[in-house]
N, C-alpha and C. Protein backbone atom coordinates (compact mmCIF):
# COMPACT_ATOMS: atom_id res chain seq x y z
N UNK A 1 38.29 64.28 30.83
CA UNK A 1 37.20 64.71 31.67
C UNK A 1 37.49 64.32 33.12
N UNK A 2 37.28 65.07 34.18
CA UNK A 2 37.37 65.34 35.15
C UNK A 2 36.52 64.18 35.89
N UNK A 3 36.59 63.16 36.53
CA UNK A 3 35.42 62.51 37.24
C UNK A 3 35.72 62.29 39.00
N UNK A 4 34.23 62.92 39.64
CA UNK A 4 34.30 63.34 40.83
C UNK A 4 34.36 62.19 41.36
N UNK A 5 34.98 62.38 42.95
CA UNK A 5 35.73 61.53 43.48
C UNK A 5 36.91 60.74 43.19
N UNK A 6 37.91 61.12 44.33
CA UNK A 6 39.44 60.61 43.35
C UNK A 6 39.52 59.27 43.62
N UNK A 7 38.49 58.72 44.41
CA UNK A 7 38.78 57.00 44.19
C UNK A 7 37.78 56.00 43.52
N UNK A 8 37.70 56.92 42.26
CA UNK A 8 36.84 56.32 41.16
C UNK A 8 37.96 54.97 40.37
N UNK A 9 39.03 55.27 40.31
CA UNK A 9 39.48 54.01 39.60
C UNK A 9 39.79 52.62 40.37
N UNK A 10 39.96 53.05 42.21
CA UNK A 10 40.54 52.10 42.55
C UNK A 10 38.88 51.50 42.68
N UNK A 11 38.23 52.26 42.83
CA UNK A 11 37.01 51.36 43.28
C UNK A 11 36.30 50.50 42.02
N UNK A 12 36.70 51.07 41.10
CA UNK A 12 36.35 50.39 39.58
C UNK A 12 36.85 49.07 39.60
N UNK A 13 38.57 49.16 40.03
CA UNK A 13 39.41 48.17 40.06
C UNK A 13 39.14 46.69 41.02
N UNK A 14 38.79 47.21 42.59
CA UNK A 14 38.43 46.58 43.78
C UNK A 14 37.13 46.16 43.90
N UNK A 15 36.18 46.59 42.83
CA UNK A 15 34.94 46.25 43.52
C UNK A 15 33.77 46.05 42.52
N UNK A 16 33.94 46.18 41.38
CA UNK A 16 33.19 46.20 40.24
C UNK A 16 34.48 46.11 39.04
N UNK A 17 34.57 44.63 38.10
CA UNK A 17 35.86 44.76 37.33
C UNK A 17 34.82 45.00 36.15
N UNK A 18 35.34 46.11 35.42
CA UNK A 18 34.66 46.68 34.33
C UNK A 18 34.46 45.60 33.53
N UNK A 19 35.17 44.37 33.30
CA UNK A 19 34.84 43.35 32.27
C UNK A 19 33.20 42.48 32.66
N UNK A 20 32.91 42.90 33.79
CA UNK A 20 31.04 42.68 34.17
C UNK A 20 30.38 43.71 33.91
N UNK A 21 30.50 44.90 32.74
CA UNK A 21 29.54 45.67 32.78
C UNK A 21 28.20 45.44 32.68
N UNK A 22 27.32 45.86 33.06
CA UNK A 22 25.69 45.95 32.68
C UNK A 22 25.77 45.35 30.90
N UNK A 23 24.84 45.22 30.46
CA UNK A 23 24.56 45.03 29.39
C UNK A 23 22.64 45.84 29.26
N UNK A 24 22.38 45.71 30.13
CA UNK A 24 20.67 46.31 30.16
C UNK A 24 20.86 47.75 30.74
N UNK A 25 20.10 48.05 30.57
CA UNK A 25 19.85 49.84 30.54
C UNK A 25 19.13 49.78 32.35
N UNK A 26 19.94 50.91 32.88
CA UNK A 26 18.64 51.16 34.09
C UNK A 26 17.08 51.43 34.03
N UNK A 27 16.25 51.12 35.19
CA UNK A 27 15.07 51.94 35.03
C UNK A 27 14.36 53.23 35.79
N UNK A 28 13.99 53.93 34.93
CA UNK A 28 14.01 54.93 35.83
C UNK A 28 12.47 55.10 36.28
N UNK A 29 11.90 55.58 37.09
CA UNK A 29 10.31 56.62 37.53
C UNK A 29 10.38 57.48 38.39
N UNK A 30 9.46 58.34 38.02
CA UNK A 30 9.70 59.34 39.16
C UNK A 30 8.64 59.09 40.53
N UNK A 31 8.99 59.18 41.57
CA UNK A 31 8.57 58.95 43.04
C UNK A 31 8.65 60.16 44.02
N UNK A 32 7.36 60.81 44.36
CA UNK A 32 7.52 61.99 44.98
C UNK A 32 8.75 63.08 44.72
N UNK A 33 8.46 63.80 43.63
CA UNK A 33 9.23 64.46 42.72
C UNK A 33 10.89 64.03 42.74
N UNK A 34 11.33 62.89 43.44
CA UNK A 34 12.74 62.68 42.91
C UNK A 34 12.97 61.51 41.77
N UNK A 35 13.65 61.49 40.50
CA UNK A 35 13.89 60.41 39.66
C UNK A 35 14.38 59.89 40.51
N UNK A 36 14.15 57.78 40.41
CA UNK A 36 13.99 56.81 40.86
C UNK A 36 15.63 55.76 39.95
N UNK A 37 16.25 55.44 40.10
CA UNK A 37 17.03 54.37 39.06
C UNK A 37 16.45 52.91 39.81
N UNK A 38 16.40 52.43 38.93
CA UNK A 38 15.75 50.74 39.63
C UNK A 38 17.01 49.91 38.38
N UNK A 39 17.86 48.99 39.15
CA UNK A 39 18.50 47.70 38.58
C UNK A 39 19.65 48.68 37.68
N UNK A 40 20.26 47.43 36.98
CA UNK A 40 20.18 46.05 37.07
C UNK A 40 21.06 46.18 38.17
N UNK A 41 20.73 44.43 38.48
CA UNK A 41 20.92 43.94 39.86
C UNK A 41 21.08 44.77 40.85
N UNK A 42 19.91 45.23 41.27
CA UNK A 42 19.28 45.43 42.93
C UNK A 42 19.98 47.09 43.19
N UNK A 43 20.72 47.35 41.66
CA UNK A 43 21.11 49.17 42.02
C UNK A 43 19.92 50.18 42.18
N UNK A 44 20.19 50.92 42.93
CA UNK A 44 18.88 51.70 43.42
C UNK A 44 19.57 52.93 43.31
N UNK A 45 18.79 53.95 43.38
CA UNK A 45 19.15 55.63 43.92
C UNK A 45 18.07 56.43 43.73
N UNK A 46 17.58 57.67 44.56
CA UNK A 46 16.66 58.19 44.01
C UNK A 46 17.89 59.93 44.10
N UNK A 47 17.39 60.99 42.97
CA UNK A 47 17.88 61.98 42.90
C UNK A 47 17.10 62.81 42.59
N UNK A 48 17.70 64.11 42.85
CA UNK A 48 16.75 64.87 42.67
C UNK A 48 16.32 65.58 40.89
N UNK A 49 15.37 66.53 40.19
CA UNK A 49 15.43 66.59 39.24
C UNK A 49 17.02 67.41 38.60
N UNK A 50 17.48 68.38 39.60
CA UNK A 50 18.80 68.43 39.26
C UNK A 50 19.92 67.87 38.77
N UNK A 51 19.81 67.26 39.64
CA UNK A 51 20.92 65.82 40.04
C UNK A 51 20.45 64.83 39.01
N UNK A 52 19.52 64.39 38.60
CA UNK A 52 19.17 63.57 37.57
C UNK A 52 19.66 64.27 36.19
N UNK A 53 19.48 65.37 35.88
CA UNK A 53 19.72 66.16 34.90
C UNK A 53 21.43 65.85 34.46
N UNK A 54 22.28 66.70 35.20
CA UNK A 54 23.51 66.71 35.60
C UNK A 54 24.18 65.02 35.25
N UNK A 55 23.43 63.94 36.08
CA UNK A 55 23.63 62.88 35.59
C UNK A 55 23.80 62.53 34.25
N UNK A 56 22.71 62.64 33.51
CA UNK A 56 22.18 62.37 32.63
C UNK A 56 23.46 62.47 31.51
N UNK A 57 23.13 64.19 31.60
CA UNK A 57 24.69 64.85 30.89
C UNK A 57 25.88 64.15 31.35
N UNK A 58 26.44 63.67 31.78
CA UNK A 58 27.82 63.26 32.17
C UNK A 58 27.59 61.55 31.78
N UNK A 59 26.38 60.90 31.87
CA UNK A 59 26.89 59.67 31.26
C UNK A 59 26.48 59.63 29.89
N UNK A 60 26.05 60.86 29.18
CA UNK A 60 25.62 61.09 27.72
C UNK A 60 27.22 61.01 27.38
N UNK A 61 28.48 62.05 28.04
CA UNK A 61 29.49 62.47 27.97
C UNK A 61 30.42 61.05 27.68
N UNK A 62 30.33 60.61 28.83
CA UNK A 62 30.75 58.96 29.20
C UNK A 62 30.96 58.14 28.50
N UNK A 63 29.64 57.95 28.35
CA UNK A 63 29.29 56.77 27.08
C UNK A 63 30.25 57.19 25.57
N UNK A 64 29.65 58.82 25.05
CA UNK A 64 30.44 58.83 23.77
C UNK A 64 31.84 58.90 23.80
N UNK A 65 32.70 58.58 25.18
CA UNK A 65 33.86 58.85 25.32
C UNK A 65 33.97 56.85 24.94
N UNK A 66 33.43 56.32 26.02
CA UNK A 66 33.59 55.04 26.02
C UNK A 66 33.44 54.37 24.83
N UNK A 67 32.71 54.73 23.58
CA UNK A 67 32.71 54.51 22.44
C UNK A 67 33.69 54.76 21.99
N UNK A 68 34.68 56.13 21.90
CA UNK A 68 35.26 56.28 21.19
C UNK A 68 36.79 55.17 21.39
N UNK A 69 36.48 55.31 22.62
CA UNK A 69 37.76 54.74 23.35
C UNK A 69 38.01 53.16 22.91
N UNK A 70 37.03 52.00 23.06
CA UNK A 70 36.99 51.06 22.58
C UNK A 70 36.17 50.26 21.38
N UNK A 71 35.81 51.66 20.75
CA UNK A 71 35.35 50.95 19.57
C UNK A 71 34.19 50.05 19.44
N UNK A 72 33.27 49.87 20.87
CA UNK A 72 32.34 48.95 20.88
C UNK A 72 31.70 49.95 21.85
N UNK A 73 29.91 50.22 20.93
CA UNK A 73 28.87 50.42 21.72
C UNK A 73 28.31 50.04 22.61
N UNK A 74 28.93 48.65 22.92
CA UNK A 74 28.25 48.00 24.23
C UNK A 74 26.58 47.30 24.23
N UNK A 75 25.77 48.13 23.01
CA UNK A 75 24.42 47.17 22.82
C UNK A 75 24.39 46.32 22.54
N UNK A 76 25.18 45.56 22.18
CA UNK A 76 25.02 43.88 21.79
C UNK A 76 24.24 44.00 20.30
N UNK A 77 24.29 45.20 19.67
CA UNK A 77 23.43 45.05 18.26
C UNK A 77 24.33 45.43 17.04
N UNK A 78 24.59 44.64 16.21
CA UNK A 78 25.30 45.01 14.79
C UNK A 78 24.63 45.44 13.92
């Protein structure tokens, strides 16, 4: 899968080391018709219902890739 922007790995690498992933789920609300992301730690964005959509789909994509890839769901639940 294709992922936009070509300096998605170095910035993965330089600035967020994947071995700190999240463990908690974002939160979302909606705020004058754009979805809202609130946390964890202090991540913010608001998008539009498009753009939220589109999101949505690609870390639905993500995730079942990231599963497949290492074998761990990441919920902390057996």
């Amino acid at each position: 899968m294709a992922v936009p922007g070509a300096d998605w790995r170095q910035k993965t690498e330089q600035g967020f080391p994947v071995s700190d992933a999240f463990r908690e789920a974002m939160t979302l609300v909606v705020a004058d018709g754009a979805v809202v992301i609130l946390g964890p730690d202090g991540m913010s964005a608001a998008l539009t219902p498009d753009a939220a959509e589109e999101s949505a789909r690609r870390l639905m994509v993500a995730a079942d890739e990231a599963r497949r890839c290492c074998d761990s769901s990441g919920s902390g639940e057996d």
